[in-house]
N, C-alpha and C. Protein backbone atom coordinates (compact mmCIF):
# COMPACT_ATOMS: atom_id res chain seq x y z
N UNK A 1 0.84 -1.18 0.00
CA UNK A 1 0.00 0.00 0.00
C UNK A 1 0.89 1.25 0.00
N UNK A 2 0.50 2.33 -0.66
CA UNK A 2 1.33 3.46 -1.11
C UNK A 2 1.01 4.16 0.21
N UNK A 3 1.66 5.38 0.48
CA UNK A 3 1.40 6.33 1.36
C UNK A 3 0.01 7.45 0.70
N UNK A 4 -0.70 7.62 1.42
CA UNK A 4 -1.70 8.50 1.43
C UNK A 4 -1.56 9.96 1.43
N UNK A 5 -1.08 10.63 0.48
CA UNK A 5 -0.40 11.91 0.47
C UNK A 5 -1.49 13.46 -0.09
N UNK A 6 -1.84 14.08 0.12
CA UNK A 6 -3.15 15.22 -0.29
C UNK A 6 -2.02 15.87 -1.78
N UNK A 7 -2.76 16.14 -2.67
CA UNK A 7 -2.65 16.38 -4.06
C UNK A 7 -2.23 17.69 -4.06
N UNK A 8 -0.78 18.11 -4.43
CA UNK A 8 0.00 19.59 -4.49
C UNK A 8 -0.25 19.66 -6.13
N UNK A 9 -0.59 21.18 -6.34
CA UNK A 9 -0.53 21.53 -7.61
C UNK A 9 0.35 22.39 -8.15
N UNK A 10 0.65 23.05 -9.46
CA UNK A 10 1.80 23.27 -9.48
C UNK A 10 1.80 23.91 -11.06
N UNK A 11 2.59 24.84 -11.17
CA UNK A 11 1.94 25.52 -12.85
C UNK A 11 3.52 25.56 -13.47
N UNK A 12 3.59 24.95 -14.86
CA UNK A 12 4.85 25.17 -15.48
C UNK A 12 4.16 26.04 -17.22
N UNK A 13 5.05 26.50 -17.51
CA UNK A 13 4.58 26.79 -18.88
C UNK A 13 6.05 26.52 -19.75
N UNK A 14 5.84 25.65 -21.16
CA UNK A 14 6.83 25.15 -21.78
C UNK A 14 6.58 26.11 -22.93
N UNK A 15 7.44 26.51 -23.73
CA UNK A 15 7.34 26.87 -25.18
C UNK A 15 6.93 25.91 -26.02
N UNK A 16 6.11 25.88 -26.37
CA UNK A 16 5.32 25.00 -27.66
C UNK A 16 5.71 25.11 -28.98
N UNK A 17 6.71 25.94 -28.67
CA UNK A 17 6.58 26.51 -30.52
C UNK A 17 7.06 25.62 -31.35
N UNK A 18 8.66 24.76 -30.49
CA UNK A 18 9.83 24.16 -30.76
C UNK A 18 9.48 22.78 -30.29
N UNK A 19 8.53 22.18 -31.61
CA UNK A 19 8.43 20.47 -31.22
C UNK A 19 9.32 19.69 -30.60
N UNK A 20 10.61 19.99 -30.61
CA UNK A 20 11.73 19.39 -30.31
C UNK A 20 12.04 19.50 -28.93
N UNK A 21 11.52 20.44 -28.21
CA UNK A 21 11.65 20.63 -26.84
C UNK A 21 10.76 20.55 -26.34
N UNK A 22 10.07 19.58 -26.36
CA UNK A 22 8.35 19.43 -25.67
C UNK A 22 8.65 18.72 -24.39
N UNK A 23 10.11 17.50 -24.51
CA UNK A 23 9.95 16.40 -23.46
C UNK A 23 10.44 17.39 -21.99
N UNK A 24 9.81 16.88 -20.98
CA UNK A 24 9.97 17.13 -19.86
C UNK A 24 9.90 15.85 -18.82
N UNK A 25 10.85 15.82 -17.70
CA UNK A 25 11.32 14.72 -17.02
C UNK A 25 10.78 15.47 -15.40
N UNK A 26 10.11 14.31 -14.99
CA UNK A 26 9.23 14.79 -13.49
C UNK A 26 9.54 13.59 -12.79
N UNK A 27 10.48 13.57 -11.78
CA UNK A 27 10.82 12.73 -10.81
C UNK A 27 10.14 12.53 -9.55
N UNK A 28 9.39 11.97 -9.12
CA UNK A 28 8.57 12.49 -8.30
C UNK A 28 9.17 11.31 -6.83
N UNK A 29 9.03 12.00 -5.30
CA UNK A 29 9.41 11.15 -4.46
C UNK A 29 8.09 9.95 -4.28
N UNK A 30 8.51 8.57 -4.14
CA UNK A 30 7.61 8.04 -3.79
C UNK A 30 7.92 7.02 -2.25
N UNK A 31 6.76 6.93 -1.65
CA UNK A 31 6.94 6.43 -0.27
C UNK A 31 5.84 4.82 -0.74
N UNK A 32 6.62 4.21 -0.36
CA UNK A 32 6.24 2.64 -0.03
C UNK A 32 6.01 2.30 1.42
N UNK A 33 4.83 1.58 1.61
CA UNK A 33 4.66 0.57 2.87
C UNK A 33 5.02 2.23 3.79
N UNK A 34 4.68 3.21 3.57
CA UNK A 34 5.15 4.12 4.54
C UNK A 34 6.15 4.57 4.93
N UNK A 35 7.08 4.18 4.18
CA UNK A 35 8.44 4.33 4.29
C UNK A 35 9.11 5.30 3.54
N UNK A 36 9.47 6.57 4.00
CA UNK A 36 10.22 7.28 2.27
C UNK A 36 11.62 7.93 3.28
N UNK A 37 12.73 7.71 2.57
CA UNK A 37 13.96 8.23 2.77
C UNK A 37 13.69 9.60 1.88
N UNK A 38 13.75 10.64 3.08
CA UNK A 38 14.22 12.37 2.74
C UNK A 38 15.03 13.03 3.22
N UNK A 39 16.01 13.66 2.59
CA UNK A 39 16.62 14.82 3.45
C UNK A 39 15.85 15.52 4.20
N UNK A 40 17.02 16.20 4.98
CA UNK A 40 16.27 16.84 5.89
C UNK A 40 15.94 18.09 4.96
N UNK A 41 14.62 19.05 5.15
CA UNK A 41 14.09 20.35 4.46
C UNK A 41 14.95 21.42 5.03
N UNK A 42 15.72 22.46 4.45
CA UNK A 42 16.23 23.54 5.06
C UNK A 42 14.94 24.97 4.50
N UNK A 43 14.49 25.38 5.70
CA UNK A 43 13.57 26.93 5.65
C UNK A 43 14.29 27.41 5.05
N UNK A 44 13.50 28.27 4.00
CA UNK A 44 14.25 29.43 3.39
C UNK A 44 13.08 30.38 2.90
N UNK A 45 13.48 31.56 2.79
CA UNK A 45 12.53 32.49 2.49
C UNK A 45 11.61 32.73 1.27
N UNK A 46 10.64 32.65 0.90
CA UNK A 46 10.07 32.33 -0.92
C UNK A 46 10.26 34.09 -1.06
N UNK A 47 10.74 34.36 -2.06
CA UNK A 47 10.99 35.46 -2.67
C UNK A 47 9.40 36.33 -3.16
N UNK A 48 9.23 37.30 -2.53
CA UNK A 48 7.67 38.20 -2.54
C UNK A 48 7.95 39.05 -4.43
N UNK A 49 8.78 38.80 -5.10
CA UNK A 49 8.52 38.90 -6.38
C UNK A 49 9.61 38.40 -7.63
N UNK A 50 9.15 38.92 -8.66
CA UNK A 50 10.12 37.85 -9.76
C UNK A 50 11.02 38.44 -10.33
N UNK A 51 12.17 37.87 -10.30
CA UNK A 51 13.37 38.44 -11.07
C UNK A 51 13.32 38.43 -12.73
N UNK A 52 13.66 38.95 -13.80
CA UNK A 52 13.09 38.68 -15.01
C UNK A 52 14.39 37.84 -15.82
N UNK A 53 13.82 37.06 -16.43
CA UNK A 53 15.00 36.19 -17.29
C UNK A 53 16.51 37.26 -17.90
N UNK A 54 15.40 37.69 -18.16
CA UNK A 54 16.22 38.68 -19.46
C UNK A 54 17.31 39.72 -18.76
N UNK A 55 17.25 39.63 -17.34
CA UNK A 55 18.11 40.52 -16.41
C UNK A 55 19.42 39.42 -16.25
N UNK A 56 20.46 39.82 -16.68
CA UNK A 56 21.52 39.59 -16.05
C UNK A 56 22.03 38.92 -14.59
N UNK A 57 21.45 40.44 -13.79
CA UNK A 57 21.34 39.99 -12.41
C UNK A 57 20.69 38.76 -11.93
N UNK A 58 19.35 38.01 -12.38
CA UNK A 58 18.58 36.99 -11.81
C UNK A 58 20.45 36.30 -12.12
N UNK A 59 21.00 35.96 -13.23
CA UNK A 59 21.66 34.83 -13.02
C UNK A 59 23.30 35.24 -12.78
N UNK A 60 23.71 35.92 -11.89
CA UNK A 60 24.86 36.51 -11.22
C UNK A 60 25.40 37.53 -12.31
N UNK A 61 25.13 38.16 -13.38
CA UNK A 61 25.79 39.01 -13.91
C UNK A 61 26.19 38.77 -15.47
N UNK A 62 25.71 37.25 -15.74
CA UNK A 62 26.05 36.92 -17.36
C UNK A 62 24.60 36.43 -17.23
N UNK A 63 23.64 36.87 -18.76
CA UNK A 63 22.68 36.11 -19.40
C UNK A 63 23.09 33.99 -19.45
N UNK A 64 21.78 33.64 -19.37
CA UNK A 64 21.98 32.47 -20.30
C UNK A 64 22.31 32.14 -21.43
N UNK A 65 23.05 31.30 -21.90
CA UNK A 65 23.21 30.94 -23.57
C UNK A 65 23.41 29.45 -23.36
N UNK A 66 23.24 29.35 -24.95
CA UNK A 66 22.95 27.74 -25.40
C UNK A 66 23.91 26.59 -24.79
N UNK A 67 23.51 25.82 -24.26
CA UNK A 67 24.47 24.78 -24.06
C UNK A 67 24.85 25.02 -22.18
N UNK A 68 24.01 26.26 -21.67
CA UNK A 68 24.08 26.09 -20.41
C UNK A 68 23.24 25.36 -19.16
N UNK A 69 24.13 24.79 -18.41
CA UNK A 69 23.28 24.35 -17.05
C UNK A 69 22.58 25.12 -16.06
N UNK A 70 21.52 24.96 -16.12
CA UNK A 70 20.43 26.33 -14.93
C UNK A 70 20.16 25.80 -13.73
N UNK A 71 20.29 26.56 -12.72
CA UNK A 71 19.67 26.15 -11.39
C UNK A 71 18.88 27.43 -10.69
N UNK A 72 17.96 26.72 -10.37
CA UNK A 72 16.66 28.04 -9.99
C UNK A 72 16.62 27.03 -9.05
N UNK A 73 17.13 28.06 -8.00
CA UNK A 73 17.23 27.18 -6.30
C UNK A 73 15.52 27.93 -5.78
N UNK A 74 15.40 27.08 -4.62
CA UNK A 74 14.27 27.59 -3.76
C UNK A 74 14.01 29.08 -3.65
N UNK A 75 14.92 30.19 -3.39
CA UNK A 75 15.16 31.20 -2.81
C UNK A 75 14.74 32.16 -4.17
N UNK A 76 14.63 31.51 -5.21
CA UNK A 76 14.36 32.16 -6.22
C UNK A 76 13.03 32.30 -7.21
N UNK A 77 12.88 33.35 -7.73
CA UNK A 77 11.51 33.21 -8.20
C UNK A 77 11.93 33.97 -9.70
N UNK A 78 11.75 33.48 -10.85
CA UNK A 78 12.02 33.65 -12.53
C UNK A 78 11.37 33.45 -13.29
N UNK A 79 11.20 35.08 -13.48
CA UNK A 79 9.62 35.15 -14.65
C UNK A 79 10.09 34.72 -16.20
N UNK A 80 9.69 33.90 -17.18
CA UNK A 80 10.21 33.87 -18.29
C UNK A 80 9.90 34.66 -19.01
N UNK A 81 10.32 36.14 -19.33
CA UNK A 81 9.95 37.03 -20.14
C UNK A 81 10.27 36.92 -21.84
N UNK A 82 11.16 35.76 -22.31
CA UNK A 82 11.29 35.96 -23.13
C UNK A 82 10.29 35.62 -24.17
N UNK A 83 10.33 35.84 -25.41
CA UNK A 83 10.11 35.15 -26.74
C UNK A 83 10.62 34.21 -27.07
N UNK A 84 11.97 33.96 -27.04
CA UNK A 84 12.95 32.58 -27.34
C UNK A 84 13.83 32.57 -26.28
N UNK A 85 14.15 30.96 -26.19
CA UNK A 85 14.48 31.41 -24.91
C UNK A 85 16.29 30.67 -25.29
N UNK A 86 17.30 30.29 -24.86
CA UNK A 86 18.81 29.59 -24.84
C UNK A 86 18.36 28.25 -25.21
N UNK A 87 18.87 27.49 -25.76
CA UNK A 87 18.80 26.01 -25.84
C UNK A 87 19.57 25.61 -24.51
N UNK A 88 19.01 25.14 -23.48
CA UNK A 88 19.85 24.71 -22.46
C UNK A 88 20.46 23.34 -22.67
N UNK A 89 21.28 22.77 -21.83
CA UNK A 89 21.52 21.93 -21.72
C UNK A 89 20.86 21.03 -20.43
N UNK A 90 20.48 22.05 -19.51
CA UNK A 90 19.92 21.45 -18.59
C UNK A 90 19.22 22.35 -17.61
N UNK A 91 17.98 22.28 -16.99
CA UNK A 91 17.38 23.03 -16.16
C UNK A 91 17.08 22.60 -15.08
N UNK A 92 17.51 23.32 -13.89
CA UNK A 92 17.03 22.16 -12.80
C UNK A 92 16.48 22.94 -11.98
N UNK A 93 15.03 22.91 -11.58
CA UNK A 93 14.28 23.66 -10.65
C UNK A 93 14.20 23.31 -9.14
């Protein structure tokens, strides 16, 4: 029997334009027999508004470009303002 967990929702928006980038990978934790190995949670503050892609600053002082690795930690909140966006190599929310 799975663990009994209440239903979190959650809003992403993908660019559609670029068939080629449709796939998206959702790992989700799962608990067995009641059992789930987690780190421990560290508090952190949710950010009261959004930094904009297209700013420099959201990502220390250089834009994104193609072929880069992203990390949008907890502490952060990133509006996608663009039209097109970097071909990443990897995004990790």
């Amino acid at each position: 029997m799975r663990n009994s967990t209440t239903i979190k929702e959650w809003e992403m928006v993908i660019n559609g334009k670029d068939k080629t980038r449709e796939l998206l990978l959702v790992k989700p934790l799962e608990c067995i027999l009641g059992v789930c190995k987690i780190d421990a949670i560290e508090e952190t503050k949710i950010p009261t508004k959004s930094s904009p892609w297209s700013d420099a600053k959201t990502w220390g002082g250089v834009l994104p470009k193609d072929g880069d690795e992203l990390v949008i930690g907890p502490t952060q909140w990133v509006e996608l303002d663009l039209a097109k966006t970097p071909r990443l190599k990897k995004l990790e929310v």
